[in-house]
Protein backbone atom coordinates (compact mmCIF):
# COMPACT_ATOMS: atom_id res chain seq x y z
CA UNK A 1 136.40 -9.88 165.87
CA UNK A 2 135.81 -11.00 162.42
CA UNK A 3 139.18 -10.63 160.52
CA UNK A 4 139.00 -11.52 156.22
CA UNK A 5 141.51 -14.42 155.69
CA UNK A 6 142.56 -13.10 152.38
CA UNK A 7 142.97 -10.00 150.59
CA UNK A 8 140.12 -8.86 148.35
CA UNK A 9 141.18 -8.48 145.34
CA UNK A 10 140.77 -5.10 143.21
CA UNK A 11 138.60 -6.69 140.82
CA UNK A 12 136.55 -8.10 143.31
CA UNK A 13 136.15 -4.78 145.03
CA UNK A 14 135.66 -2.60 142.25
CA UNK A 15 133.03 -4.91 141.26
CA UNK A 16 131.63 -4.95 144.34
CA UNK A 17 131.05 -0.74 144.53
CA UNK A 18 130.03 -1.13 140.57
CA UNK A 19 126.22 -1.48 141.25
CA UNK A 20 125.94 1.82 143.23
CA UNK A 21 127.28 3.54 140.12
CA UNK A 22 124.31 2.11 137.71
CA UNK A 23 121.85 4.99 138.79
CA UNK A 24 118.64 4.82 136.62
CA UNK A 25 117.89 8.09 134.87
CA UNK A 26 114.56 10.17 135.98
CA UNK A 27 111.22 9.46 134.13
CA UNK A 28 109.39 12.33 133.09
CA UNK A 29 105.61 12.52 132.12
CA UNK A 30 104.57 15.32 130.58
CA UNK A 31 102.14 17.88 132.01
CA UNK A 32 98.10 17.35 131.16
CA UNK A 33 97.80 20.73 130.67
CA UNK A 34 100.91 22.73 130.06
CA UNK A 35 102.76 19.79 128.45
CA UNK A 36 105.99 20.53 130.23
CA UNK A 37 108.39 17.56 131.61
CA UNK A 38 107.53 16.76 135.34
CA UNK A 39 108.40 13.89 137.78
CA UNK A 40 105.28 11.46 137.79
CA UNK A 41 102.99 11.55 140.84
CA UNK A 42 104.26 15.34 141.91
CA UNK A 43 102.66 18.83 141.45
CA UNK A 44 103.84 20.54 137.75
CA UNK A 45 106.20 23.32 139.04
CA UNK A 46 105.27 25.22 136.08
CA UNK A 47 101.54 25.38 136.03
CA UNK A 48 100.36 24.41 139.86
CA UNK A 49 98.19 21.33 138.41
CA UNK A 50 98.06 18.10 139.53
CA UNK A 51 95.47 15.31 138.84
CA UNK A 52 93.71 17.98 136.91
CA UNK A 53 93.38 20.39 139.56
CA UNK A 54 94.82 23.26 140.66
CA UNK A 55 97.02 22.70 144.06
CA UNK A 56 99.35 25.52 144.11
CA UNK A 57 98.41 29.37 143.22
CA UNK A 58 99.98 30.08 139.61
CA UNK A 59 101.90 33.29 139.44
């Protein structure tokens, strides 16, 4: 079994786990047709619309 020959330091460690922690914040597009925010490439929750259509029943 592979066993490290010396300690890792913490600097080496904590740099290590560092690039999990840069998370990249969310785009948002804004809705065609109710202009709210909305992920890109999804259905507006608000509205129902997507690619200029109607996919889900509006309230």
């Amino acid at each position: 079994m592979a066993v490290p020959k010396r300690k890792t330091s913490k600097s080496k460690r904590d740099m290590r786990r560092a690039s999990n922690s840069k998370m990249v914040v969310v785009a948002l597009a804004k809705c065609p047709q109710c202009h709210e925010p909305k992920l890109p490439h999804r259905v507006c929750k608000e509205c129902g619309y997507y690619k200029n259509r109607e996919v889900v029943a509006s309230n």
